[in-house]
N, C-alpha and C. Protein backbone atom coordinates (compact mmCIF):
# COMPACT_ATOMS: atom_id res chain seq x y z
N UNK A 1 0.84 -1.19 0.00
CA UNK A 1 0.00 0.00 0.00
C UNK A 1 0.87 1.24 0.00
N UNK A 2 0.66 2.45 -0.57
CA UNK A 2 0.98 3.62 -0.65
C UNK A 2 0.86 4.28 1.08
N UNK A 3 1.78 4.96 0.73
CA UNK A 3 1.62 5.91 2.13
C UNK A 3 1.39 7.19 1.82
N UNK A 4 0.52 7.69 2.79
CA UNK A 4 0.49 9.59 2.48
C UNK A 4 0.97 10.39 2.72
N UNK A 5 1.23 11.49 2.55
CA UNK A 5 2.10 12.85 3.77
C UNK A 5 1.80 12.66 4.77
N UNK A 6 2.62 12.53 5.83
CA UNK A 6 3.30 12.64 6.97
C UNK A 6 3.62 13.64 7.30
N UNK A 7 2.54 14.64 8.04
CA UNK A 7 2.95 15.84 8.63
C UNK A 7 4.09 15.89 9.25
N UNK A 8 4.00 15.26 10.40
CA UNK A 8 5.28 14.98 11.34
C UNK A 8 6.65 13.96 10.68
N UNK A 9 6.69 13.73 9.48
CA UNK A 9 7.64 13.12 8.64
C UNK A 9 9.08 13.88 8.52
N UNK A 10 10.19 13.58 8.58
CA UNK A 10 11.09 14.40 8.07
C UNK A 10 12.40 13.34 7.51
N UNK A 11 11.61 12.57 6.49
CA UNK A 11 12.14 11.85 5.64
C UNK A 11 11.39 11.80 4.65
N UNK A 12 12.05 10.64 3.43
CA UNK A 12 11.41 10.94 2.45
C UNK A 12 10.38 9.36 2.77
N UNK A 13 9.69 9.05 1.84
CA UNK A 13 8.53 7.71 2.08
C UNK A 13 8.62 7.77 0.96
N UNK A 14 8.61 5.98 0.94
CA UNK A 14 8.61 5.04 -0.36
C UNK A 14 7.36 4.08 -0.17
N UNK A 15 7.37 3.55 -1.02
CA UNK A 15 5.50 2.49 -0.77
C UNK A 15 6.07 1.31 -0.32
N UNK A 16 5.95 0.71 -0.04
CA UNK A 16 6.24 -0.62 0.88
C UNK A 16 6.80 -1.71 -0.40
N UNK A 17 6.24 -1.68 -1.38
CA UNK A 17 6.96 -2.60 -2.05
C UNK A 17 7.80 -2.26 -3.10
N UNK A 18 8.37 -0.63 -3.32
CA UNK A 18 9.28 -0.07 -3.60
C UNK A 18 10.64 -0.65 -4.11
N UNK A 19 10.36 -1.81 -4.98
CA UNK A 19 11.43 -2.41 -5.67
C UNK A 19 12.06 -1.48 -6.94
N UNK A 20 11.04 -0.77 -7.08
CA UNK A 20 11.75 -0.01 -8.45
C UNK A 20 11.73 1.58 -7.66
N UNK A 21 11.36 1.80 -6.48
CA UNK A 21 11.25 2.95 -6.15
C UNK A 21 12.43 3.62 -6.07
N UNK A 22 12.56 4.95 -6.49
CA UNK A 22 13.83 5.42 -6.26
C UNK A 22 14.08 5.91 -4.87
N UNK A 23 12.82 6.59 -4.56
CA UNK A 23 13.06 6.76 -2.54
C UNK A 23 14.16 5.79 -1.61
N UNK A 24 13.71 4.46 -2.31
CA UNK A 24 13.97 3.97 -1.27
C UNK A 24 15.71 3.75 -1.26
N UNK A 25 16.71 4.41 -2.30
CA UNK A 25 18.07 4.66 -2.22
C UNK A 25 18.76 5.73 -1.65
N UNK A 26 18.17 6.70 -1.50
CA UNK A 26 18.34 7.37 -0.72
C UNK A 26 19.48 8.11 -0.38
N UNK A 27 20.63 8.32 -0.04
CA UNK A 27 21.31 8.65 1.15
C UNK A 27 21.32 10.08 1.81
N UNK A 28 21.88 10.24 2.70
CA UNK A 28 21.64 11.42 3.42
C UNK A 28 22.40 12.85 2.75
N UNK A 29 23.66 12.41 1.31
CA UNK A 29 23.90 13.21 0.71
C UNK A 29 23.19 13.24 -0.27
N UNK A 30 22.14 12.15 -1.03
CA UNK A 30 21.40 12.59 -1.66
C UNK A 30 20.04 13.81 -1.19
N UNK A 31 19.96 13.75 -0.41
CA UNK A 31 18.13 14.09 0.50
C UNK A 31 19.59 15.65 1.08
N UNK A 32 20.52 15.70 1.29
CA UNK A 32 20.95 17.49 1.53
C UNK A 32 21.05 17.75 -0.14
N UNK A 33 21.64 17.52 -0.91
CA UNK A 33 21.52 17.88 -2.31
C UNK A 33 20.02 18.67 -2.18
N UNK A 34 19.50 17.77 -2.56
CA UNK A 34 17.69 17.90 -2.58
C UNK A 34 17.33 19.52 -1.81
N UNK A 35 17.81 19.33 -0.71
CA UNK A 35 17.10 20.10 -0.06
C UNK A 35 17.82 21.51 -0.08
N UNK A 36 19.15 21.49 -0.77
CA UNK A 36 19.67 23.04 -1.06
C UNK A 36 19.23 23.42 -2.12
N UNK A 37 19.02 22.41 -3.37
CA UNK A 37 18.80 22.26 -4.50
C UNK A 37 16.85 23.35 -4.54
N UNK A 38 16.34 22.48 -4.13
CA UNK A 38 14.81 23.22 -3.71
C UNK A 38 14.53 24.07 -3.03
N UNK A 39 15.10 24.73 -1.76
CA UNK A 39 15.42 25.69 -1.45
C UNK A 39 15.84 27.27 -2.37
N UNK A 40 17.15 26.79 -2.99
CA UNK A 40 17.48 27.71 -4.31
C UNK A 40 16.62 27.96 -5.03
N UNK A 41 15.07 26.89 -5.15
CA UNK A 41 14.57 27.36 -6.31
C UNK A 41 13.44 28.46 -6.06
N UNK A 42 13.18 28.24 -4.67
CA UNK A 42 11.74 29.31 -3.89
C UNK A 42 10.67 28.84 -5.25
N UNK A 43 9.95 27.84 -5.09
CA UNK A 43 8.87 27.62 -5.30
C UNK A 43 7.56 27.16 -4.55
N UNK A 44 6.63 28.18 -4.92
CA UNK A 44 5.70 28.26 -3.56
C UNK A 44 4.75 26.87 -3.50
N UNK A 45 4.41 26.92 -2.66
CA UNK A 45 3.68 25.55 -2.51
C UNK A 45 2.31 25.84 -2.75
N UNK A 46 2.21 24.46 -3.56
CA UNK A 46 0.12 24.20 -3.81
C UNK A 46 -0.48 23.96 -2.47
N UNK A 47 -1.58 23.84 -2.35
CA UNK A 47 -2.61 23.63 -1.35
C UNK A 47 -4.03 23.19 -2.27
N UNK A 48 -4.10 21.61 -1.98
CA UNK A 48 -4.74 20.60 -2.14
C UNK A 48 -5.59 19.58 -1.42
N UNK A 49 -6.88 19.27 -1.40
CA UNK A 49 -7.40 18.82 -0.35
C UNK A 49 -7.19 17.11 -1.07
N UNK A 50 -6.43 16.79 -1.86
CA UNK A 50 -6.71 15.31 -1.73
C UNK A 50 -5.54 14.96 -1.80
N UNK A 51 -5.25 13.78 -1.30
CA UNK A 51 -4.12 13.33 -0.35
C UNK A 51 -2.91 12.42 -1.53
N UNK A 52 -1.97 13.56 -1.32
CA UNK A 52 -0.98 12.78 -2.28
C UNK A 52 -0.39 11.77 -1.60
N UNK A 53 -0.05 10.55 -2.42
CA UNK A 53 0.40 9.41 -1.84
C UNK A 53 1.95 8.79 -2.84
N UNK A 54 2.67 8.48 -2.65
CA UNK A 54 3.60 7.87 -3.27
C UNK A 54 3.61 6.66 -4.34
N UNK A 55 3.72 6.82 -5.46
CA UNK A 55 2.91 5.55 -6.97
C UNK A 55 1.84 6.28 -7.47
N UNK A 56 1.02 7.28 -6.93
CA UNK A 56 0.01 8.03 -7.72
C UNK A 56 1.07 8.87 -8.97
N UNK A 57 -0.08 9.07 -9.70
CA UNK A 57 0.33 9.92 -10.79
C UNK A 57 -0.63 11.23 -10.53
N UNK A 58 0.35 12.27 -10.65
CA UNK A 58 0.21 13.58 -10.57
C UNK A 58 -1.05 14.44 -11.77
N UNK A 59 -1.97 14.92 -11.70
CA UNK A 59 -2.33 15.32 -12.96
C UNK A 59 -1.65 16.31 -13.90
N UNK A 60 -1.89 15.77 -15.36
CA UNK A 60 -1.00 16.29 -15.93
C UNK A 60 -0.52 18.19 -15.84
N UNK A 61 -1.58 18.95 -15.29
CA UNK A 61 -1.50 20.13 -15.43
C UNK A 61 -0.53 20.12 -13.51
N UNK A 62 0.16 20.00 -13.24
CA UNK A 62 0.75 20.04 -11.96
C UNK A 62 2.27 20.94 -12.86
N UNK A 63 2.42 21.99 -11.76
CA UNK A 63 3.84 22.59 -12.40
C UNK A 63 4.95 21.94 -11.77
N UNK A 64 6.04 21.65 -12.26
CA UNK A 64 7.24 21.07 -12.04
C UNK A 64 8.62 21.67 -12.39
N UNK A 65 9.64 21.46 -11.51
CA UNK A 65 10.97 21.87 -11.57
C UNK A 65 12.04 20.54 -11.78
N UNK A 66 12.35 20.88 -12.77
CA UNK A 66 13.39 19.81 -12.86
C UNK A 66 14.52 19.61 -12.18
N UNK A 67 15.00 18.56 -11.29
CA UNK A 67 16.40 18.79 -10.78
C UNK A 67 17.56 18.43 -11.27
N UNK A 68 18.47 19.49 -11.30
CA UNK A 68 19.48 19.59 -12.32
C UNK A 68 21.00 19.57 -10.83
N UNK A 69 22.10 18.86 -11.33
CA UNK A 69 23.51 19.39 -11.12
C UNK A 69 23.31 17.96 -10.23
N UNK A 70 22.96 16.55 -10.18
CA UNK A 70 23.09 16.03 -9.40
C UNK A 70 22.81 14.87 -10.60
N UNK A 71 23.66 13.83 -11.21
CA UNK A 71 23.09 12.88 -11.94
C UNK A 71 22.25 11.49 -11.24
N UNK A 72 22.36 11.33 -10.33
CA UNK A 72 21.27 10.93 -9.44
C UNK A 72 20.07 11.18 -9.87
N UNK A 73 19.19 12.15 -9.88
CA UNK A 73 18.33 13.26 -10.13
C UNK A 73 18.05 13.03 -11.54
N UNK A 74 18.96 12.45 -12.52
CA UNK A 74 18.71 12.81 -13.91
C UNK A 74 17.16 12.49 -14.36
N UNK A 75 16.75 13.26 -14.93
CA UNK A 75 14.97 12.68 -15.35
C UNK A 75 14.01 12.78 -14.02
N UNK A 76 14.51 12.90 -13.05
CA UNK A 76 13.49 13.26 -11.63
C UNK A 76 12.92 15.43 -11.55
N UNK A 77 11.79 15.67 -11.38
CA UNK A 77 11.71 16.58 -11.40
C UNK A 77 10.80 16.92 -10.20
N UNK A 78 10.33 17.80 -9.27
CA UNK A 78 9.86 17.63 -8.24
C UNK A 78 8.59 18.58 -8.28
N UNK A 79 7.65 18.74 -7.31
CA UNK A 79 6.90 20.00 -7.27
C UNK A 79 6.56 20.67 -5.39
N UNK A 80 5.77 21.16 -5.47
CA UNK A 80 5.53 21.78 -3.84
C UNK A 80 3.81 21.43 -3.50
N UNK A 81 3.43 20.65 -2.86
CA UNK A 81 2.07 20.53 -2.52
C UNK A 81 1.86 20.42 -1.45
N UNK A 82 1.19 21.05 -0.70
CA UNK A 82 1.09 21.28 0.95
C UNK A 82 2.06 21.36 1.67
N UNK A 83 3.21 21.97 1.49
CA UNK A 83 3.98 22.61 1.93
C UNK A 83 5.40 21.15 2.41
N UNK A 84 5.01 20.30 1.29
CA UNK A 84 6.00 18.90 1.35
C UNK A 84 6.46 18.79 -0.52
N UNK A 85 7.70 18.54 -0.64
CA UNK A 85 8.28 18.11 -1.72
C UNK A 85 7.91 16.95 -1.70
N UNK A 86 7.31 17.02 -3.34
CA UNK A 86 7.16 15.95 -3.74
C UNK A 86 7.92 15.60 -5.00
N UNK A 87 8.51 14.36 -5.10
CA UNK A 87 9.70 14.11 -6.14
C UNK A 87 9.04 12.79 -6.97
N UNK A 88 8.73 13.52 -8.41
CA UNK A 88 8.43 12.63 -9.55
C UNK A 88 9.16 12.10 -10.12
N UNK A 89 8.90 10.93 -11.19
CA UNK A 89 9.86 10.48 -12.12
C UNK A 89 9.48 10.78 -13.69
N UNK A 90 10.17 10.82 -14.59
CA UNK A 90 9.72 10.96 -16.09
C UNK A 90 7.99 11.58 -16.25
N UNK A 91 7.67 10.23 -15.59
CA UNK A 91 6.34 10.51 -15.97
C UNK A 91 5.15 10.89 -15.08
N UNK A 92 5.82 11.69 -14.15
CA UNK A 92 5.03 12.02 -12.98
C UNK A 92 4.47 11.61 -12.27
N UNK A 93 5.24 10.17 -12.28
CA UNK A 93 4.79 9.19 -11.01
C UNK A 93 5.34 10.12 -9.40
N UNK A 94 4.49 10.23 -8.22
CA UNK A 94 5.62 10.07 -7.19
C UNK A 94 6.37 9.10 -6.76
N UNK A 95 7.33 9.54 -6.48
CA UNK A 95 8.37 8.69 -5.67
C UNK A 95 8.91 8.78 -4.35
N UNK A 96 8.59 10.00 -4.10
CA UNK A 96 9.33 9.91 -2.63
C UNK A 96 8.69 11.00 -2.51
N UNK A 97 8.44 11.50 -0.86
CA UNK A 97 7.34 12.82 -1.02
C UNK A 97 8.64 13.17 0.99
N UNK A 98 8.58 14.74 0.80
CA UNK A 98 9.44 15.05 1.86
C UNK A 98 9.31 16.38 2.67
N UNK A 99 9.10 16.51 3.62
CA UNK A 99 8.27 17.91 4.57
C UNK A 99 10.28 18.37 4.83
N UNK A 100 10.34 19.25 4.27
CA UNK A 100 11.93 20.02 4.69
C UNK A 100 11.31 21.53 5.24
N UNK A 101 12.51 20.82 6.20
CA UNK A 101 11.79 22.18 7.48
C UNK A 101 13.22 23.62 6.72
N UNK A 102 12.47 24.85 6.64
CA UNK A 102 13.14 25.85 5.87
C UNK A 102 14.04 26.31 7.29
């Protein structure tokens, strides 16, 4: 099963059977990358009443930032929804969803 935002979260969440998930590689220099990386970009956050979960697909009209300078990252692009990064793949699957405290 998918998991949802985690207010009180301050990691990223992968779905439980996350064999192809990229969340679930992680490391702690990947996730500071991330978080200077998105920071730099000041993009304001959506506010949404239905509950993003990790394996959903995003609708197509969702705005996105691509993350660049980290080949890790290559083809991952992220967005801001309730005030948690959320990190897509190609095709706007989520993958890992993350509350970074500013």
């Amino acid at each position: 099963a998918s998991q949802a935002i985690d207010p009180k979260a301050d990691l990223y969440e992968s779905d439980s059977q996350g064999a192809t998930d990229a969340a679930q590689s992680y490391t702690a220099e990947d996730r500071a990358f991330l978080d200077r990386f998105i920071v730099q970009q000041s993009m304001p956050s959506v506010t949404t009443t239905e509950t993003v979960r990790v394996g959903m697909q995003l609708p197509a009209s969702t705005r996105y930032h691509a993350i660049e300078g980290h080949p890790r990252f290559a083809g991952h692009r992220y967005t801001h929804i309730n005030n948690n990064h959320v990190i897509v793949d190609a095709t706007g699957r989520v993958v890992a969803i993350h509350q970074h405290r500013h």
